[in-house]
PDB file of N, CA and C in Angstrom:
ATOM      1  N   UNK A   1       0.828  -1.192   0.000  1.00  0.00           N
ATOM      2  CA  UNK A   1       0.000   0.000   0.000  1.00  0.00           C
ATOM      3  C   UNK A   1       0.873   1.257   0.000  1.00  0.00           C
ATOM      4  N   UNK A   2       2.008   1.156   0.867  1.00  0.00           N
ATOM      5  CA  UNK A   2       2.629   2.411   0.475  1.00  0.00           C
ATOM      6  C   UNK A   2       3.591   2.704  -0.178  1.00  0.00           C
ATOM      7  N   UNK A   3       3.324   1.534  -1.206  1.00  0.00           N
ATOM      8  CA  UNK A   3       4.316   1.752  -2.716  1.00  0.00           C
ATOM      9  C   UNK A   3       3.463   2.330  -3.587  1.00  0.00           C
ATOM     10  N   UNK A   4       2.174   2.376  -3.362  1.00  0.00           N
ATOM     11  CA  UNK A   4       1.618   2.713  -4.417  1.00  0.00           C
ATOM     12  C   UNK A   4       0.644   3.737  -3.826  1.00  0.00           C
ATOM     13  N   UNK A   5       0.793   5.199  -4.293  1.00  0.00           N
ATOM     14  CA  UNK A   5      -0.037   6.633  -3.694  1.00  0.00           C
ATOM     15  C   UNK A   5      -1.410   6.414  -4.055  1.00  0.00           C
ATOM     16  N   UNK A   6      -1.804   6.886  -3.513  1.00  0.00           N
ATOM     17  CA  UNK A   6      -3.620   7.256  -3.275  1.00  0.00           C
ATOM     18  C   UNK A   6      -4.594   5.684  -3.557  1.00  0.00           C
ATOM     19  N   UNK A   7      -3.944   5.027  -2.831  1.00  0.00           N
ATOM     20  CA  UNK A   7      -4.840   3.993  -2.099  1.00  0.00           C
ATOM     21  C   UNK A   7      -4.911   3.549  -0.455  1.00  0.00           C
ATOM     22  N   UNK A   8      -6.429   2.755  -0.949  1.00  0.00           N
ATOM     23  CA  UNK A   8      -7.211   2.796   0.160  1.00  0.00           C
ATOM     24  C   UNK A   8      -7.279   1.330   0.822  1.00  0.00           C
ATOM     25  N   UNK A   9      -6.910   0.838   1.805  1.00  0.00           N
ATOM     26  CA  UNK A   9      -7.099  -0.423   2.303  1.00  0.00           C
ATOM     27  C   UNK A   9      -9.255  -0.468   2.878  1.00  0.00           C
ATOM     28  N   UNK A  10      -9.588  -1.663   2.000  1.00  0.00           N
ATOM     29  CA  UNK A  10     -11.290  -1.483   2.348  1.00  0.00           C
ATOM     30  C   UNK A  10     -11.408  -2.659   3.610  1.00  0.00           C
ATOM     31  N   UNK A  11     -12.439  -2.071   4.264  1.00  0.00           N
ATOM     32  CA  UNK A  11     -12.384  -3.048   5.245  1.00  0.00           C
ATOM     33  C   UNK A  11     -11.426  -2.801   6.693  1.00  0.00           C
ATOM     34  N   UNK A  12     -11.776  -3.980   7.350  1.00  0.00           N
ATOM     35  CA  UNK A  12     -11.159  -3.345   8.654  1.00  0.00           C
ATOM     36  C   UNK A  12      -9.714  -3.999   8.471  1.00  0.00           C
ATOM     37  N   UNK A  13      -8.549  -3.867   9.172  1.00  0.00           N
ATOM     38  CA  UNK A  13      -7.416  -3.539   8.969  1.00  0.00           C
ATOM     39  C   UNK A  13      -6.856  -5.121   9.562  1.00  0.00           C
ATOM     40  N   UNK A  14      -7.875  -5.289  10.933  1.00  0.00           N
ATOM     41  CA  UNK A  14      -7.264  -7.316  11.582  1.00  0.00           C
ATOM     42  C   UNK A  14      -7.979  -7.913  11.486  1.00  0.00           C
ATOM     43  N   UNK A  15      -9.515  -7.133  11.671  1.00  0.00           N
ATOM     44  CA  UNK A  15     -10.735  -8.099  11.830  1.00  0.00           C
ATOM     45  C   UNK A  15     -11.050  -8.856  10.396  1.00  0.00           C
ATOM     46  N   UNK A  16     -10.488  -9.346   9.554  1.00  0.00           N
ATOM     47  CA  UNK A  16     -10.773  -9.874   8.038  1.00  0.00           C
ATOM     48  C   UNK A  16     -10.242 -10.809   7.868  1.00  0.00           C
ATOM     49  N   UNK A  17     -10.591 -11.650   6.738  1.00  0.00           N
ATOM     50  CA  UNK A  17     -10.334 -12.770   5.789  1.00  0.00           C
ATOM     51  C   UNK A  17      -8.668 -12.548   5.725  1.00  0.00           C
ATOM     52  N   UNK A  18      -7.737 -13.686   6.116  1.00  0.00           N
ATOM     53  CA  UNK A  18      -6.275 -13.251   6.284  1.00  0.00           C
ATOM     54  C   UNK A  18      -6.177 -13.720   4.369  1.00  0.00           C
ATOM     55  N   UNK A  19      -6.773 -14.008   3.762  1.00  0.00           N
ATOM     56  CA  UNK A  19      -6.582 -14.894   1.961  1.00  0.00           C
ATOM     57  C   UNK A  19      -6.956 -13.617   1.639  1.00  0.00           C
ATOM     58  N   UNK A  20      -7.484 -12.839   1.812  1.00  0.00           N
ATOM     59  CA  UNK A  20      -8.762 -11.723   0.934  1.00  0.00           C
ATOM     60  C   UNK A  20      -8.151 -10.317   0.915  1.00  0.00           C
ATOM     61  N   UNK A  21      -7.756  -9.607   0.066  1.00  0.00           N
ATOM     62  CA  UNK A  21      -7.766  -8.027   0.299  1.00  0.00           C
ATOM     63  C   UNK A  21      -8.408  -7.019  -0.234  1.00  0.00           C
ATOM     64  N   UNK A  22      -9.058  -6.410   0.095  1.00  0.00           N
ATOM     65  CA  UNK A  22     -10.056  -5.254  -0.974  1.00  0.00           C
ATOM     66  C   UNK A  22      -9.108  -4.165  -0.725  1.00  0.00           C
ATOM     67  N   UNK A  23      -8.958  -3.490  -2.268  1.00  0.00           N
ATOM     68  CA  UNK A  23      -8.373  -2.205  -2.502  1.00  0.00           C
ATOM     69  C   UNK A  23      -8.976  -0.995  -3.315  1.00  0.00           C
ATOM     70  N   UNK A  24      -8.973  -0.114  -2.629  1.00  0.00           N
ATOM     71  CA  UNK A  24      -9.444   1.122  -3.678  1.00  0.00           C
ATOM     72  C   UNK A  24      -8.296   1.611  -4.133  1.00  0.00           C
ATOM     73  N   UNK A  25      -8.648   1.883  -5.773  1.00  0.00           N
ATOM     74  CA  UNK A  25      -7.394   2.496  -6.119  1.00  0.00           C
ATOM     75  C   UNK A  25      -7.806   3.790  -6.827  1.00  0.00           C
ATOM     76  N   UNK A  26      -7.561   5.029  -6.329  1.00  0.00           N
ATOM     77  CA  UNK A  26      -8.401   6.207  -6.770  1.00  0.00           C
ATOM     78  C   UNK A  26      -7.658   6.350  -7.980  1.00  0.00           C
ATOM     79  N   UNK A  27      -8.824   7.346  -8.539  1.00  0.00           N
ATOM     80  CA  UNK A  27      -8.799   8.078  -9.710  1.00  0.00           C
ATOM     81  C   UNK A  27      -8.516   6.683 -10.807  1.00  0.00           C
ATOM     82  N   UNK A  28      -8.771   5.755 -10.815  1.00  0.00           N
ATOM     83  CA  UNK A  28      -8.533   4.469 -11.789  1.00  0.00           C
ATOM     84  C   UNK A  28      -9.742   3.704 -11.633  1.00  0.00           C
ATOM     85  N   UNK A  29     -10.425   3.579 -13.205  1.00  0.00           N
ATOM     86  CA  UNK A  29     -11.381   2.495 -13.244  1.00  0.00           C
ATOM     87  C   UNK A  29     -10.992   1.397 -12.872  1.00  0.00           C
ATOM     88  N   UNK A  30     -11.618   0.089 -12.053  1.00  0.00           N
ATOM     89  CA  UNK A  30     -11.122  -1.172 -11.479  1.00  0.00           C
ATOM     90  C   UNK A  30     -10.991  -1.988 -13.146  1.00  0.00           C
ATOM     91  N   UNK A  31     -12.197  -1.651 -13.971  1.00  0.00           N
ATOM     92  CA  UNK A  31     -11.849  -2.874 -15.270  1.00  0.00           C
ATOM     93  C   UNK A  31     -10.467  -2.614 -16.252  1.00  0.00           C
ATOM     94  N   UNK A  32     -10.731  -1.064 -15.888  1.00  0.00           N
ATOM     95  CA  UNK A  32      -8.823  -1.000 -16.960  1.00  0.00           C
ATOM     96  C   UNK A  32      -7.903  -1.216 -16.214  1.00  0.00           C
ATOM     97  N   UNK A  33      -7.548  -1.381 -14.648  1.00  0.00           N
ATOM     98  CA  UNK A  33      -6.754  -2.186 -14.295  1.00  0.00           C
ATOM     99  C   UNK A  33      -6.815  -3.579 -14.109  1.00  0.00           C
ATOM    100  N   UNK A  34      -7.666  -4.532 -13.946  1.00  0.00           N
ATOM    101  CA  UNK A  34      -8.162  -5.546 -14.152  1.00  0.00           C
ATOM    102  C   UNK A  34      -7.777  -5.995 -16.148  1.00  0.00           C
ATOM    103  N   UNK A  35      -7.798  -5.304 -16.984  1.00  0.00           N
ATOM    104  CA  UNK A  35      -7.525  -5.694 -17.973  1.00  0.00           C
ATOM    105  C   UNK A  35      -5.972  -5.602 -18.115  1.00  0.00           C
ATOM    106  N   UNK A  36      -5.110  -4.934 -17.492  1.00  0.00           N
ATOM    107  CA  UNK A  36      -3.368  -4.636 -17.410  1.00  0.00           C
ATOM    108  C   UNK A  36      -3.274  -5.795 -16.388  1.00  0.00           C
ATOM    109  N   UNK A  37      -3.904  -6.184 -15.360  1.00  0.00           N
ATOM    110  CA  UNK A  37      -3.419  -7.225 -14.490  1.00  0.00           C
ATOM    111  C   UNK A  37      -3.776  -8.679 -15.246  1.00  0.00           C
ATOM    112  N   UNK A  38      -4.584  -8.728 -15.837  1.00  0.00           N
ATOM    113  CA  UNK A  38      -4.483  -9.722 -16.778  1.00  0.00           C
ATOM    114  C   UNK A  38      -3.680 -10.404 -17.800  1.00  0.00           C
ATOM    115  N   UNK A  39      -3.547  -9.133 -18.302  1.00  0.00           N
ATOM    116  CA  UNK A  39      -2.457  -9.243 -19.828  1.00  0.00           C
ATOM    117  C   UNK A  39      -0.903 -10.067 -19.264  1.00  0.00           C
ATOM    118  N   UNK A  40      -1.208  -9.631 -17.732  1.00  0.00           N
ATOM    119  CA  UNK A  40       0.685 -10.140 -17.158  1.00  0.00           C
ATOM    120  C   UNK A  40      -0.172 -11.010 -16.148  1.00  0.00           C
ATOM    121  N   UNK A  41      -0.918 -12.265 -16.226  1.00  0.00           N
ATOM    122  CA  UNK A  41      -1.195 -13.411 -15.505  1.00  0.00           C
ATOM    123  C   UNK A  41      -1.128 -12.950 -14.052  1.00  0.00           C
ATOM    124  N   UNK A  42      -2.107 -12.002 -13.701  1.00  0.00           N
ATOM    125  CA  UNK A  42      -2.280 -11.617 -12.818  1.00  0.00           C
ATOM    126  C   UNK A  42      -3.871 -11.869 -12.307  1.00  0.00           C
ATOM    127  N   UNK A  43      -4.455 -12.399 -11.517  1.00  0.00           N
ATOM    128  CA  UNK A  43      -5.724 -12.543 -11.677  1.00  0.00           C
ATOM    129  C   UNK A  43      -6.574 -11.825 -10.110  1.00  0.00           C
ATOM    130  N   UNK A  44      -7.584 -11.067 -10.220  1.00  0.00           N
ATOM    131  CA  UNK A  44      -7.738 -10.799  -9.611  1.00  0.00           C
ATOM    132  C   UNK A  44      -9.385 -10.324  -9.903  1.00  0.00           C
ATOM    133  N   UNK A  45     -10.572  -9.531  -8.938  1.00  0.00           N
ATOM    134  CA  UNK A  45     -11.417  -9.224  -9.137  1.00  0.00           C
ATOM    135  C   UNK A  45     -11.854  -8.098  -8.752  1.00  0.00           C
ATOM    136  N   UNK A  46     -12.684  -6.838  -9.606  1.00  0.00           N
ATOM    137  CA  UNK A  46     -13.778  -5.914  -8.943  1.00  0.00           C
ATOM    138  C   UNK A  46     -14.757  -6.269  -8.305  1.00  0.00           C
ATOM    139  N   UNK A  47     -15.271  -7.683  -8.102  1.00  0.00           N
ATOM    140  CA  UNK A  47     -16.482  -7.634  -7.296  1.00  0.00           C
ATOM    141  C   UNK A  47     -16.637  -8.807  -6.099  1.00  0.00           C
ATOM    142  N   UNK A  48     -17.494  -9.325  -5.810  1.00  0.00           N
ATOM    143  CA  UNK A  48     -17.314 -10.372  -4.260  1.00  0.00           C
ATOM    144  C   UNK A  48     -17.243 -11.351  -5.232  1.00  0.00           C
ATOM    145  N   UNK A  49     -17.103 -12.404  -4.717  1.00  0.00           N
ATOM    146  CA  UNK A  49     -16.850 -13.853  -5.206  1.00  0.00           C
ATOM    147  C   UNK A  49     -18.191 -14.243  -6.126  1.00  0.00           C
ATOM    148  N   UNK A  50     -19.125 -14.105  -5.192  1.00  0.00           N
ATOM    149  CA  UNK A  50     -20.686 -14.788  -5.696  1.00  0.00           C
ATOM    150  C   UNK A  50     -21.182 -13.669  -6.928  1.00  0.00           C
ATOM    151  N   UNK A  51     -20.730 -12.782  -6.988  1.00  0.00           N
ATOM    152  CA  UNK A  51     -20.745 -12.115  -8.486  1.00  0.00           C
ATOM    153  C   UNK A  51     -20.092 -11.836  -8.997  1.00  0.00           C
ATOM    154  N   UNK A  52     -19.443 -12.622  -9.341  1.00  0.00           N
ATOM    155  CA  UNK A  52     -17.957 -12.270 -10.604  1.00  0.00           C
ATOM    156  C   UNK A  52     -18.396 -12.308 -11.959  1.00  0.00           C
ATOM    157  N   UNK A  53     -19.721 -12.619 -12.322  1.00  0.00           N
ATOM    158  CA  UNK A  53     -20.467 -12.474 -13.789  1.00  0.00           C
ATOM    159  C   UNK A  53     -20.980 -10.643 -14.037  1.00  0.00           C
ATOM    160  N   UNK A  54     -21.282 -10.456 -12.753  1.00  0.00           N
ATOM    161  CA  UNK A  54     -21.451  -9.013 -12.534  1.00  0.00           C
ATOM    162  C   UNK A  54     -20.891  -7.832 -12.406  1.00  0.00           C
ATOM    163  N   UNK A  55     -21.670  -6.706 -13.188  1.00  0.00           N
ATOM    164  CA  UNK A  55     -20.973  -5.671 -13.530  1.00  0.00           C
ATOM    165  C   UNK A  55     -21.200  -4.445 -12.172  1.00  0.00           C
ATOM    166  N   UNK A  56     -22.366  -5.300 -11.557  1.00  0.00           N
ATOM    167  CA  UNK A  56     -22.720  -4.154 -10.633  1.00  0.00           C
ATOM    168  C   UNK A  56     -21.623  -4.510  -8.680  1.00  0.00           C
ATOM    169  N   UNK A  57     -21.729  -3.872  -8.506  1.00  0.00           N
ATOM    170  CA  UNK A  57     -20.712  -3.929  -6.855  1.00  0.00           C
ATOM    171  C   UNK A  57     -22.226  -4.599  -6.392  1.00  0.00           C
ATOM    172  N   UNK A  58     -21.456  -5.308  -5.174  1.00  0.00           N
ATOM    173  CA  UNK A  58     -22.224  -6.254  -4.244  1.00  0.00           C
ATOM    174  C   UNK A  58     -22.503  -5.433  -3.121  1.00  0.00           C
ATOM    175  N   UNK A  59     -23.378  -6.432  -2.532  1.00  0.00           N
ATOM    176  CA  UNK A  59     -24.154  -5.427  -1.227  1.00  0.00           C
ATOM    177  C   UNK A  59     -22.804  -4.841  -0.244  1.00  0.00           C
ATOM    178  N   UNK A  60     -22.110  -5.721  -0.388  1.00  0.00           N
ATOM    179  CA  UNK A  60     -21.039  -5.726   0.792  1.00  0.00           C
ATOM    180  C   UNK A  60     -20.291  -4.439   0.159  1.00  0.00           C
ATOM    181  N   UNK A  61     -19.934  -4.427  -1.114  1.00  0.00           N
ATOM    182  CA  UNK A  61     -18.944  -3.314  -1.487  1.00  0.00           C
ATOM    183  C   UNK A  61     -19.565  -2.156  -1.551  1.00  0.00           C
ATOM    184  N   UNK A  62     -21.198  -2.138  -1.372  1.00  0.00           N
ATOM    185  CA  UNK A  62     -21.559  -0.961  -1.306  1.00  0.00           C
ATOM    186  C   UNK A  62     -22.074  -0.204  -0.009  1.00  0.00           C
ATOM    187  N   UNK A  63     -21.760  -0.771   0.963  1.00  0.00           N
ATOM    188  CA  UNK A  63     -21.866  -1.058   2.084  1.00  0.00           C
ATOM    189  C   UNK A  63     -20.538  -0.099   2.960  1.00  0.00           C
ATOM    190  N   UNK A  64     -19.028  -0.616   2.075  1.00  0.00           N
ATOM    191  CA  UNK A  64     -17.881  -0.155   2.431  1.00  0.00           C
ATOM    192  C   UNK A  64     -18.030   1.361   1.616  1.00  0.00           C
ATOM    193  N   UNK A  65     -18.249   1.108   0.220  1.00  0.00           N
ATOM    194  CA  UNK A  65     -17.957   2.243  -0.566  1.00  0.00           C
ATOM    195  C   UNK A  65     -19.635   2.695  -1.020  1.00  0.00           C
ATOM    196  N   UNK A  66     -20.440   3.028  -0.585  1.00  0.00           N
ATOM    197  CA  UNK A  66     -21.451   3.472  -1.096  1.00  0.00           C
ATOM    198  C   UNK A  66     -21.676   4.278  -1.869  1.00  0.00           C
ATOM    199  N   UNK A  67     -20.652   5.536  -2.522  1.00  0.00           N
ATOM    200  CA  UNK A  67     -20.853   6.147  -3.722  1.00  0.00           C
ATOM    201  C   UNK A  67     -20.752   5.443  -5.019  1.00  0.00           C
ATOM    202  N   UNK A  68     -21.198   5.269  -6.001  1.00  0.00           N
ATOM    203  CA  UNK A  68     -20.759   4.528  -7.159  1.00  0.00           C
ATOM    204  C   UNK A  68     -19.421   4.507  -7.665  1.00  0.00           C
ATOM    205  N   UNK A  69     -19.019   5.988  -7.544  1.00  0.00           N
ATOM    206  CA  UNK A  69     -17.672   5.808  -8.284  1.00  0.00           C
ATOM    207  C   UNK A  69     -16.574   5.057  -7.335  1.00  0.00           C
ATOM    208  N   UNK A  70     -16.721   5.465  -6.125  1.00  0.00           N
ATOM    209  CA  UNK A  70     -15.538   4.846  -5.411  1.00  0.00           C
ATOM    210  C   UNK A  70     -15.747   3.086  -5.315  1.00  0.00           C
ATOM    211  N   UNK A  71     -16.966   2.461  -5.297  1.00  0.00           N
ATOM    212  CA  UNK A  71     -17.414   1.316  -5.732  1.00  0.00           C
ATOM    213  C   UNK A  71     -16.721   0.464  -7.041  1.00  0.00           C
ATOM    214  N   UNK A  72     -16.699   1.373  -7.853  1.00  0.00           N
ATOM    215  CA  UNK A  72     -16.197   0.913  -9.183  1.00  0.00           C
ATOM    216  C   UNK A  72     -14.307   1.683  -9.491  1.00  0.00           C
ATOM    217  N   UNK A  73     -13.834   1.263  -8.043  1.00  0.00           N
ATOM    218  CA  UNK A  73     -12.592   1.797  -8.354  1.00  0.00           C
ATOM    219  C   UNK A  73     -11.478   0.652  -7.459  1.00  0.00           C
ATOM    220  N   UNK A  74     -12.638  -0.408  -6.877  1.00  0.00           N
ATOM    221  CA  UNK A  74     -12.008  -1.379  -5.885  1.00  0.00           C
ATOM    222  C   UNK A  74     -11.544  -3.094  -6.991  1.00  0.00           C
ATOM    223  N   UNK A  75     -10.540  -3.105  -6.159  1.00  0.00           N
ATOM    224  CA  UNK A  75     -10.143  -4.391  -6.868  1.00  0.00           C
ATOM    225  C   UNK A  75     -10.018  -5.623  -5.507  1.00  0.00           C
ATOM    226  N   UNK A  76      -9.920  -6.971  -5.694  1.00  0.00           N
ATOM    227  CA  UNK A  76      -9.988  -8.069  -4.764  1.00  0.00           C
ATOM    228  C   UNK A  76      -9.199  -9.148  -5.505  1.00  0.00           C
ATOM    229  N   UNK A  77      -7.982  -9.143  -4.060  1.00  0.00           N
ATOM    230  CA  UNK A  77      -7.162  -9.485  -4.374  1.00  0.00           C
ATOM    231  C   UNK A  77      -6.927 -11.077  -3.362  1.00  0.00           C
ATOM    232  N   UNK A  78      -7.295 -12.334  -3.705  1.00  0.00           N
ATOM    233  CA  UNK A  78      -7.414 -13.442  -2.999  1.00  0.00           C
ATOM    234  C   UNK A  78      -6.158 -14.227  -3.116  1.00  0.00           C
ATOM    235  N   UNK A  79      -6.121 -14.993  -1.955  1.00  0.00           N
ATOM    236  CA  UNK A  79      -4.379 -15.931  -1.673  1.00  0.00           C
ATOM    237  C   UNK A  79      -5.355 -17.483  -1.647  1.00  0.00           C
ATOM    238  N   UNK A  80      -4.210 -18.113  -2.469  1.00  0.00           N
ATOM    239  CA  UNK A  80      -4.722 -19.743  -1.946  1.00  0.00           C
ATOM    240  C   UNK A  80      -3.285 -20.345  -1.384  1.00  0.00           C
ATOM    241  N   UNK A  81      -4.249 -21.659  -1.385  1.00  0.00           N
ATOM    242  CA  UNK A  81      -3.154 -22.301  -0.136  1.00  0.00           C
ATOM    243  C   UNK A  81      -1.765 -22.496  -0.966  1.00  0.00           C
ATOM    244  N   UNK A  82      -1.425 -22.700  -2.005  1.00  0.00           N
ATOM    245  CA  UNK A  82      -0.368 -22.590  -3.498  1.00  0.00           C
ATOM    246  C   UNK A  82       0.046 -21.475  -3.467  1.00  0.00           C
ATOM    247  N   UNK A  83      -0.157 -20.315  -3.463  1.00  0.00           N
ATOM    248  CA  UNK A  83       0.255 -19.261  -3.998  1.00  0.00           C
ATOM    249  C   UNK A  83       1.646 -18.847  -3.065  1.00  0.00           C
ATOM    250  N   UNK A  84       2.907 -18.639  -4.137  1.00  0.00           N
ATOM    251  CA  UNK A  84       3.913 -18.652  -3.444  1.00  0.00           C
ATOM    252  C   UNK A  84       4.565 -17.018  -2.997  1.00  0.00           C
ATOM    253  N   UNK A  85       5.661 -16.955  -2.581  1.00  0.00           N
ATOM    254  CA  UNK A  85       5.548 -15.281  -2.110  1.00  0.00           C
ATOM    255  C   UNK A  85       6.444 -14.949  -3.249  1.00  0.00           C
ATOM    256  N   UNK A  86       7.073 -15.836  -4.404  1.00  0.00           N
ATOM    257  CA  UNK A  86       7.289 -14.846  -5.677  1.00  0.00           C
ATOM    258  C   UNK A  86       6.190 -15.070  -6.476  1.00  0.00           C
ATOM    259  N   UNK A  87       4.944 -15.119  -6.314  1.00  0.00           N
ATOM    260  CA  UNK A  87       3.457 -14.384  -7.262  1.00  0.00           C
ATOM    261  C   UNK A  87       3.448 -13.955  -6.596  1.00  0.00           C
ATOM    262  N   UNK A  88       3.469 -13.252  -5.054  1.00  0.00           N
ATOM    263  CA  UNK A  88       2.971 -12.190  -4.280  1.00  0.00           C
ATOM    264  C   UNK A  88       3.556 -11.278  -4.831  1.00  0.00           C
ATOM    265  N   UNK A  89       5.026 -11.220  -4.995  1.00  0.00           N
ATOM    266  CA  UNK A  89       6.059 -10.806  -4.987  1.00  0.00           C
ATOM    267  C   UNK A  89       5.809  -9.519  -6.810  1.00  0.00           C
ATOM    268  N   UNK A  90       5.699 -10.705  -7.778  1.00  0.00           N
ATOM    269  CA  UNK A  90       5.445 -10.509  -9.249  1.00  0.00           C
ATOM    270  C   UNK A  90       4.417  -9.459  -8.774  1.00  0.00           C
ATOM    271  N   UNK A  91       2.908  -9.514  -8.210  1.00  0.00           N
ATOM    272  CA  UNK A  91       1.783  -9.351  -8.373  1.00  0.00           C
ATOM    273  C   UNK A  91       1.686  -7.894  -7.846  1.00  0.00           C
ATOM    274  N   UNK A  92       2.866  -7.661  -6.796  1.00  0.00           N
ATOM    275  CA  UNK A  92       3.198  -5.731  -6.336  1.00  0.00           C
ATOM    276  C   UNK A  92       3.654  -5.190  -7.500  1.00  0.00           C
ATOM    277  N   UNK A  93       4.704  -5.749  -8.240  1.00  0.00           N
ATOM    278  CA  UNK A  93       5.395  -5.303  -9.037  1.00  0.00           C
ATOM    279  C   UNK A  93       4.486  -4.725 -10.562  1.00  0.00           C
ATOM    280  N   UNK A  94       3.538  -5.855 -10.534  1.00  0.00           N
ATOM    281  CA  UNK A  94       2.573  -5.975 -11.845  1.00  0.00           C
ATOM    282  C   UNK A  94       1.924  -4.606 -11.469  1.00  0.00           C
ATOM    283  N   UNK A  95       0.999  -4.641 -10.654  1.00  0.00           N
ATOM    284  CA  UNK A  95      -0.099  -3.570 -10.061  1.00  0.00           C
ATOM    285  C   UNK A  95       0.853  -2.494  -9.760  1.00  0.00           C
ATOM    286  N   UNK A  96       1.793  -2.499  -9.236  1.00  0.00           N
ATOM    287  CA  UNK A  96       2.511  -1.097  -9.290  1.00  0.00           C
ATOM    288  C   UNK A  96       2.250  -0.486 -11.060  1.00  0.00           C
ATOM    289  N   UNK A  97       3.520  -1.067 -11.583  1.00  0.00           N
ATOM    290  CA  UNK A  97       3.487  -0.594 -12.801  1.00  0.00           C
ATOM    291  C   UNK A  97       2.072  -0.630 -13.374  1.00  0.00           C
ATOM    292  N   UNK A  98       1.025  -0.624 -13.285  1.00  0.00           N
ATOM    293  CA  UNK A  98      -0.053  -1.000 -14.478  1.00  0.00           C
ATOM    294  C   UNK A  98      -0.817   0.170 -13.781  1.00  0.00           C
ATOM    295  N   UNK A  99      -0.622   0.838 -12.028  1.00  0.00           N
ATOM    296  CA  UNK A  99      -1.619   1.918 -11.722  1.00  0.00           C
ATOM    297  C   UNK A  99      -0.398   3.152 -12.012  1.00  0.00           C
ATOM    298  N   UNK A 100       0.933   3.064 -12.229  1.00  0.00           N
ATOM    299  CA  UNK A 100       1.463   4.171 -12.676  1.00  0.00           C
ATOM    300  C   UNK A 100       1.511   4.345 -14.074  1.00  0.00           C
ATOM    301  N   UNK A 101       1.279   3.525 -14.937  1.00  0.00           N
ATOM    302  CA  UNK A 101       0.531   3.435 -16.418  1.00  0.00           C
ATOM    303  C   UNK A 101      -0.641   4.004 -16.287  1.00  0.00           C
ATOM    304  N   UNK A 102      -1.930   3.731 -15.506  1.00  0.00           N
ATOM    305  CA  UNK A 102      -2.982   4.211 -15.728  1.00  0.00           C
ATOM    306  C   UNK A 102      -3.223   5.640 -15.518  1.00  0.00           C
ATOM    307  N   UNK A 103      -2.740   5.976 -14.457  1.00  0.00           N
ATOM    308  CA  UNK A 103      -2.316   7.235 -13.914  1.00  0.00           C
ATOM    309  C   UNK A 103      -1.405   8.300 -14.595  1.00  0.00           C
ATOM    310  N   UNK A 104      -0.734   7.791 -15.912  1.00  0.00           N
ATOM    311  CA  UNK A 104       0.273   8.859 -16.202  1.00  0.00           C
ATOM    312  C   UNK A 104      -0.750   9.537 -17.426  1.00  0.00           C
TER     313      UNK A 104
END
């Protein structure tokens, strides 16, 4: 988080899912970064699990972010029991570069 300026950790900070992270990333649509985290096998989501077909934010994300735009600026970022700490590692590096791309 503090490699990368003007984001927002969603959610409470201990009380959460230790696999799960929600991020706001201002001034950046979540699908054009979601399409740069892709292109470099990065996988990740704008919305809760049980709607990933969906374009609209879930009760829960609107709940945290209730304005629309800040809603549609969050990305979710999940760990499995595999995932090693060089994809953690790749996956700062990816999202760094792809929100200072979006941003320039």
């Amino acid at each position: 988080m503090d490699s990368i300026p003007n984001t927002e950790l969603n959610g409470h900070k201990i009380h959460r899912l230790a696999n799960t992270t929600n991020i706001t990333f201002h001034d950046i649509e979540s699908e054009a970064l979601l399409i740069l985290l892709d292109q470099e096998g990065v996988c990740a989501s704008s919305g809760s699990a049980y709607l990933a077909d969906s374009d609209e934010p879930s009760h829960v994300v609107k709940v945290m972010k209730p304005e629309s735009v800040a809603s549609r600026r969050m990305i979710r970022f999940s760990l499995g029991e595999d995932t090693t700490g060089a994809e953690i590692e790749n996956t700062l590096i990816v999202v760094r570069q792809a929100v200072e791309m979006l941003r320039a």
